[in-house]
N, C-alpha and C. Protein backbone atom coordinates (compact mmCIF):
# COMPACT_ATOMS: atom_id res chain seq x y z
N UNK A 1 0.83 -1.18 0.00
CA UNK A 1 0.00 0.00 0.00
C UNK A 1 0.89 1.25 0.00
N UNK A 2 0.49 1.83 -1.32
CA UNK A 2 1.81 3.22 -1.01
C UNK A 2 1.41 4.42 0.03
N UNK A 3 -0.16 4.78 0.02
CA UNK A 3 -0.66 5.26 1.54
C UNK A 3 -1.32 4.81 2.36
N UNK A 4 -1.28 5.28 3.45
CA UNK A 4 -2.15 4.95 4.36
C UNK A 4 -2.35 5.92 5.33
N UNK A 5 -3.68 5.64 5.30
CA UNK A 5 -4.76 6.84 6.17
C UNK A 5 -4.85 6.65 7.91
N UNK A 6 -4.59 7.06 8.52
CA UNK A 6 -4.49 7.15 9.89
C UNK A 6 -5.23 8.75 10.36
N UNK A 7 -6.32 8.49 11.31
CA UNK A 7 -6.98 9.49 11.88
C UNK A 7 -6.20 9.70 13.27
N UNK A 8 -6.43 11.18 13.94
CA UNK A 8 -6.08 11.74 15.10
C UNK A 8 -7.40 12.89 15.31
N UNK A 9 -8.22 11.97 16.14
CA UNK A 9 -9.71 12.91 15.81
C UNK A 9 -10.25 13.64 15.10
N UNK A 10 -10.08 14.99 14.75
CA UNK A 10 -9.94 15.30 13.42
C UNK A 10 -9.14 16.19 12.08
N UNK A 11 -8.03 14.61 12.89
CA UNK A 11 -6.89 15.28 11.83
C UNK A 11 -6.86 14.11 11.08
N UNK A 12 -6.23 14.40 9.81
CA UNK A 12 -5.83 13.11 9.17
C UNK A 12 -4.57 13.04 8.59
N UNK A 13 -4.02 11.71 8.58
CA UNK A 13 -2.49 11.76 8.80
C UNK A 13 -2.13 10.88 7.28
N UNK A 14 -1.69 11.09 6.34
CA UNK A 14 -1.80 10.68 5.23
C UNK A 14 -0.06 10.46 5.50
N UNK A 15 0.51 8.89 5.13
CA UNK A 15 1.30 8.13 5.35
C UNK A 15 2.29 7.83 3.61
N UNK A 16 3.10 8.44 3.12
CA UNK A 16 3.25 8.14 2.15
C UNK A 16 4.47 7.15 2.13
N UNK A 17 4.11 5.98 2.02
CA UNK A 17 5.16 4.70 2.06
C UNK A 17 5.89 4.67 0.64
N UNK A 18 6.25 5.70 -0.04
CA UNK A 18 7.19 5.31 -1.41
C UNK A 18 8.57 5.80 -0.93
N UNK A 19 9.68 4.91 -1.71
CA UNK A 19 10.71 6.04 -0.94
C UNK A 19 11.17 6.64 -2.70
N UNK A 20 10.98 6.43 -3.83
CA UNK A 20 10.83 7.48 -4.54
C UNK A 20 9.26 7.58 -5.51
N UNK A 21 8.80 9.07 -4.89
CA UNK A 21 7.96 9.59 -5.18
C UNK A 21 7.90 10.60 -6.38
N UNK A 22 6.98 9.89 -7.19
CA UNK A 22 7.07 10.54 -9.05
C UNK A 22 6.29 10.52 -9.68
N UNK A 23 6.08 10.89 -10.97
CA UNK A 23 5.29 11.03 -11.86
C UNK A 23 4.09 9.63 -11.86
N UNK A 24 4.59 8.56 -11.33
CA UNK A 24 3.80 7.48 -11.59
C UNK A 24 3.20 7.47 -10.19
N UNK A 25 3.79 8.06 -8.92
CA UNK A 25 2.40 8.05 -8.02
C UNK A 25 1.65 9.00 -8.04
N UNK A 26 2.07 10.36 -8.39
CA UNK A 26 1.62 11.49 -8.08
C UNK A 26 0.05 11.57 -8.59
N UNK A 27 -0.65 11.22 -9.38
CA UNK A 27 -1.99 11.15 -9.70
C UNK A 27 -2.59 10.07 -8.89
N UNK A 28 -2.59 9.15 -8.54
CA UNK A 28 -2.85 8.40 -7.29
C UNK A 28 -2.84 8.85 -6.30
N UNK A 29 -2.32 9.99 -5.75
CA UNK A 29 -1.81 10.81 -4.57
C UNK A 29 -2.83 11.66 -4.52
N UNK A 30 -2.58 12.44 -5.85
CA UNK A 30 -3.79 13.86 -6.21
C UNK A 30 -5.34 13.60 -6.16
N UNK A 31 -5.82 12.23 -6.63
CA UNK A 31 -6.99 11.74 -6.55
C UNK A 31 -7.59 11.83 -5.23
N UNK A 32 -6.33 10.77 -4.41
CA UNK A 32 -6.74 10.49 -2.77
C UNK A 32 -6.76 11.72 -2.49
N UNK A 33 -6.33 12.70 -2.29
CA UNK A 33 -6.63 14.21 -1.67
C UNK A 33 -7.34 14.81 -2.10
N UNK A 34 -7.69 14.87 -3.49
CA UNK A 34 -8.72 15.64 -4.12
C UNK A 34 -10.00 14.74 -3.19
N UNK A 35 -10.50 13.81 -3.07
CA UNK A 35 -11.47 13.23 -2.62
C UNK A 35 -11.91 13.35 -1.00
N UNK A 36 -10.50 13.48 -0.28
CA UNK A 36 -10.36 13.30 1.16
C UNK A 36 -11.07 15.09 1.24
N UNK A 37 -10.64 15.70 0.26
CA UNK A 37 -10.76 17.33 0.44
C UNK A 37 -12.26 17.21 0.45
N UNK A 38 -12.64 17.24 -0.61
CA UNK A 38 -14.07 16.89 -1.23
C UNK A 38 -14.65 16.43 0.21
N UNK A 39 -14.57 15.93 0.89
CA UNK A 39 -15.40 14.67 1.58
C UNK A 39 -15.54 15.84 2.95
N UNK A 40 -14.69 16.58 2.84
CA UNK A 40 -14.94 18.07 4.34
C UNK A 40 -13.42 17.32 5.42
N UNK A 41 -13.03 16.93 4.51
CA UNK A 41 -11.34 17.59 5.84
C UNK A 41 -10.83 18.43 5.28
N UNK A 42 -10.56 19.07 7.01
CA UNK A 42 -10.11 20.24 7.11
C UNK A 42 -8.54 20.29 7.66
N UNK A 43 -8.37 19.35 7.86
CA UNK A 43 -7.10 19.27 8.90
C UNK A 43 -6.01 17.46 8.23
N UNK A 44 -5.02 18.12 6.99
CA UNK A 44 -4.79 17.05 6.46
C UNK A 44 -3.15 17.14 6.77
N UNK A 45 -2.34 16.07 7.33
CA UNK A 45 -0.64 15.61 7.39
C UNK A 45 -0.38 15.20 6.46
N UNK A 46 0.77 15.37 5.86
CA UNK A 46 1.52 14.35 4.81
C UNK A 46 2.27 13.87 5.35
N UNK A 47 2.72 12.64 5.68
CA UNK A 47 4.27 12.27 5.74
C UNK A 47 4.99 11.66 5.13
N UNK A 48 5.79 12.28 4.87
CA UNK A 48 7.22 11.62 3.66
C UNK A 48 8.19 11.15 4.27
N UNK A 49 8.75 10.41 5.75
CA UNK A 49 9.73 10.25 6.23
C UNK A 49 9.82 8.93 5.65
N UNK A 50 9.55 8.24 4.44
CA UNK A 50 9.55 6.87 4.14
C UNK A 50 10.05 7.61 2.44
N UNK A 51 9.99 8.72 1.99
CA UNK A 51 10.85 9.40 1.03
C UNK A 51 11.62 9.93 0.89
N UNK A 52 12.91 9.23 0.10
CA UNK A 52 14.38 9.91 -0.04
C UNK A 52 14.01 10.77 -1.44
N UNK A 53 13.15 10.49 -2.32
CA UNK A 53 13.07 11.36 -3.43
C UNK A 53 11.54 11.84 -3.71
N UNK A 54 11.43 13.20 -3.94
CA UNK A 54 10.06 13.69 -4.61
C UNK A 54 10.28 14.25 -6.15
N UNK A 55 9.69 13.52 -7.13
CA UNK A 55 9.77 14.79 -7.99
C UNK A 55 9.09 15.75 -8.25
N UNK A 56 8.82 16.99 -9.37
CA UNK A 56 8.04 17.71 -9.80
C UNK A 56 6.62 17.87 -10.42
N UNK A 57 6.65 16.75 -10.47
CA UNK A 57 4.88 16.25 -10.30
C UNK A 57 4.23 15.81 -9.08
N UNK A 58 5.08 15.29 -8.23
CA UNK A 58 4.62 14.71 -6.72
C UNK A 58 4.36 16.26 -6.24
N UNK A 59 5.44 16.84 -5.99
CA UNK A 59 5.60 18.19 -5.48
C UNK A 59 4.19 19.23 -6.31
N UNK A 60 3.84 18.92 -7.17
CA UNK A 60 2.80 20.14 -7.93
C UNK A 60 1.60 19.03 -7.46
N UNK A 61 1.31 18.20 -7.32
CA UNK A 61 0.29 17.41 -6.29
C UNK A 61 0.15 17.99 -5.06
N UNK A 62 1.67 18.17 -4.38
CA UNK A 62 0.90 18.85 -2.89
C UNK A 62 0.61 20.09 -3.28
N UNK A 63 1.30 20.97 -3.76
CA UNK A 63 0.74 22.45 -4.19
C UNK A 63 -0.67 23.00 -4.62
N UNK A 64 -0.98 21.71 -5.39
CA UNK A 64 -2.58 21.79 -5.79
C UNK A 64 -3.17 21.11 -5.19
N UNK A 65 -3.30 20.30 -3.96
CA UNK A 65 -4.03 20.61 -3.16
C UNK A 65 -4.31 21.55 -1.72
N UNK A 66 -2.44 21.96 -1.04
CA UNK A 66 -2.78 23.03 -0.33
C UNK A 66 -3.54 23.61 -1.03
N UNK A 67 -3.53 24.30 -2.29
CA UNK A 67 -4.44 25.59 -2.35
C UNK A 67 -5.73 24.97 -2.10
N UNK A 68 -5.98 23.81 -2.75
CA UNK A 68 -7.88 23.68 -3.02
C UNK A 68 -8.37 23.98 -0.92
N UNK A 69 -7.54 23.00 -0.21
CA UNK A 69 -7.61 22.71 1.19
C UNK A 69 -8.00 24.10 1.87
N UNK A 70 -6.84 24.59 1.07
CA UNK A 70 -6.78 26.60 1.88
C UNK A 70 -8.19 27.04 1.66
N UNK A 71 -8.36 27.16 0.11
CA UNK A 71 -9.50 28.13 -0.23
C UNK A 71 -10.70 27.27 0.42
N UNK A 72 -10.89 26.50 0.87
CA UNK A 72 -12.45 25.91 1.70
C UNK A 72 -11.77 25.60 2.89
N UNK A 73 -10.93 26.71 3.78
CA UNK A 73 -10.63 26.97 5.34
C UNK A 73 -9.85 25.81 5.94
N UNK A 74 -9.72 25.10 5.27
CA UNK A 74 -8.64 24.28 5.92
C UNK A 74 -6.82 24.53 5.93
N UNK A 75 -6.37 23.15 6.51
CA UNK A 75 -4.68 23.21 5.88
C UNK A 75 -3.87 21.84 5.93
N UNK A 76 -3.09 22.22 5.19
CA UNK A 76 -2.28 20.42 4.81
C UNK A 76 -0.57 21.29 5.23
N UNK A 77 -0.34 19.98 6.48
CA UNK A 77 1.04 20.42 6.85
C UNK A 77 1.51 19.23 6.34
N UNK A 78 3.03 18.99 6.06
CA UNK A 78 4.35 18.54 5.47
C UNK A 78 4.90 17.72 6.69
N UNK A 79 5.27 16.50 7.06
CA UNK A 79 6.49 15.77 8.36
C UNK A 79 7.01 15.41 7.52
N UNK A 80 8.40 14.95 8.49
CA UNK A 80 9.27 13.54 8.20
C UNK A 80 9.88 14.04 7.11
N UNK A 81 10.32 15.34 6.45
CA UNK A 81 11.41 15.34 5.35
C UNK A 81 12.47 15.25 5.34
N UNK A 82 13.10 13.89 4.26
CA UNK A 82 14.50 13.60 4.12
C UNK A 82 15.12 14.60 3.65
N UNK A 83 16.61 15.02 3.95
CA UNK A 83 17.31 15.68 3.81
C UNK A 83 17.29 15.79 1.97
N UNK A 84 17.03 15.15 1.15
CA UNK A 84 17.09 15.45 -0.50
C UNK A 84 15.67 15.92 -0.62
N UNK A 85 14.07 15.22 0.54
CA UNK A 85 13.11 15.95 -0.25
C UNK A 85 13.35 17.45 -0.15
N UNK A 86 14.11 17.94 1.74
CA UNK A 86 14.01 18.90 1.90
C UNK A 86 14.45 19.99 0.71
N UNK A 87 15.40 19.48 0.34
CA UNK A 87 16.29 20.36 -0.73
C UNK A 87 15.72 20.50 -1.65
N UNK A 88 14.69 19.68 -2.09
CA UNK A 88 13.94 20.25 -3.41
C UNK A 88 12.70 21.58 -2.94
N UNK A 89 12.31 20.93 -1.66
CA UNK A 89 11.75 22.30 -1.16
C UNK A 89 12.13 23.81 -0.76
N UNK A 90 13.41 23.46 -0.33
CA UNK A 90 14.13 24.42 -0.67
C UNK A 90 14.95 25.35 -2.07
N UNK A 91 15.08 24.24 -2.96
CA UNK A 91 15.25 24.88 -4.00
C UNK A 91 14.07 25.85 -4.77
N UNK A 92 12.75 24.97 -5.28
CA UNK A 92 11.80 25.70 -5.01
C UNK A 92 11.35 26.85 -4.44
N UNK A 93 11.71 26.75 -2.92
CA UNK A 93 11.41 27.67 -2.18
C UNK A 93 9.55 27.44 -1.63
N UNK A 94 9.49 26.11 -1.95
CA UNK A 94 8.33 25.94 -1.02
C UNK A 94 8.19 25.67 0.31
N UNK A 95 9.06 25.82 0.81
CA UNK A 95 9.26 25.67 2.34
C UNK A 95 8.49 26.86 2.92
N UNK A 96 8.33 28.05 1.93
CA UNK A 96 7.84 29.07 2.39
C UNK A 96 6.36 28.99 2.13
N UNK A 97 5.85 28.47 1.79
CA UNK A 97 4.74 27.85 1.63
C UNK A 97 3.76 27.09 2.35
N UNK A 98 4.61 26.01 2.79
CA UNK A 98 4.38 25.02 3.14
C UNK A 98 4.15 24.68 5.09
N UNK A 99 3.73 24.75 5.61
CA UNK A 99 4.31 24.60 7.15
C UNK A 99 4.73 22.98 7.43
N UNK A 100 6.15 22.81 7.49
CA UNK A 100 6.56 21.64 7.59
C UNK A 100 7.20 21.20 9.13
N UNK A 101 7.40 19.81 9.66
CA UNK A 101 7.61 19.44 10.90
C UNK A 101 8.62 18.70 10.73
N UNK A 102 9.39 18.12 11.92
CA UNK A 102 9.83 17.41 12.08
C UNK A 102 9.54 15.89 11.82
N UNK A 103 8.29 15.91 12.61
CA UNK A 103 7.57 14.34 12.84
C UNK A 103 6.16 14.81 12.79
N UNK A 104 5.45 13.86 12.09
CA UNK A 104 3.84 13.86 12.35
C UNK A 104 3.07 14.42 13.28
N UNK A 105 3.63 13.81 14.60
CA UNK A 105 3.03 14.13 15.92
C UNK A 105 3.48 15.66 16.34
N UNK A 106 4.14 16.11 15.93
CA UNK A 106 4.51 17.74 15.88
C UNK A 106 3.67 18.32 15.36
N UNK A 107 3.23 17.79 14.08
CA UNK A 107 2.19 18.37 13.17
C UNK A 107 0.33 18.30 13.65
N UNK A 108 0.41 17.15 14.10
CA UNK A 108 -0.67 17.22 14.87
C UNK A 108 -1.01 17.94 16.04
N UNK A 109 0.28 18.24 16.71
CA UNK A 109 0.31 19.12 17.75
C UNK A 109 -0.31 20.60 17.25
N UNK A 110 0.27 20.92 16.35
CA UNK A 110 0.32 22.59 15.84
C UNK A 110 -0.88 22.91 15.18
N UNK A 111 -2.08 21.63 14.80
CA UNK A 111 -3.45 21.58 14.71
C UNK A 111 -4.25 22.25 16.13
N UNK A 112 -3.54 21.73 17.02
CA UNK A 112 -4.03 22.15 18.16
C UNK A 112 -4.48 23.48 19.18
C-alpha cells in the first residue's frame, strides 16, 4: 500500500510509504486528496519520512491541493522530510509555503 490513512480525531495523517515519489504516483496521490478534500477535511498531514526522493509532479500534487484545502478553510502540513526531499523544497522555495515538521506528531500538535 503506497498510503495509508491514519486518523487523530480530526486530523488526518496521510502516510506516504514510497521512498521514490514521481510522476507514476503522483496522480494516485492527487486523486486520494482531491477526494479526502471533497469529503470536508479540514485538517490534512503528509508524511514523507519513508521518502528519499520527490519529484516535480509529486511536489505540484501537494501544491494543488494546499491551495484547493486553503481556499475551503482548511490546511495540509508537510512531516518527516528527508534531507534530498528537503532540498527540493528548498530549491523551489516551497518551504515558504508550506508549514513543515519534524515528525507527524509535531504536526498534529500545531493543529491544536
Amino acid at each position: 500500500m503506497d498510503f495509508i490513512k491514519e486518523f487523530k480525531d480530526d486530523i488526518e495523517i496521510i502516510h506516504v510509504n514510497i521512498t521514490r515519489a514521481t510522476l507514476k504516483e503522483a496522480e494516485e496521490f492527487k486523486k486520494l486528496l482531491y477526494v479526502e478534500i471533497e469529503d470536508g477535511r479540514k485538517k490534512i498531514i503528509v508524511d514523507l519520512i519513508q521518502s528519499e526522493f520527490i519529484d516535480s509532479t509529486f511536489l505540484g500534487a501537494l501544491v494543488v491541493s494546499l491551495k484547493r484545502i486553503r481556499s475551503m478553510g482548511g490546511d495540509l502540513k508537510l512531516a518527516g522530510l528527508q534531507p534530498a526531499v528537503m532540498s527540493m523544497f528548498e530549491l523551489t522555495r516551497m518551504y515558504r509555503v508550506f508549514e513543515i515538521h519534524n515528525f507527524w506528531s509535531e504536526a498534529v500538535e500545531s493543529f491544536k
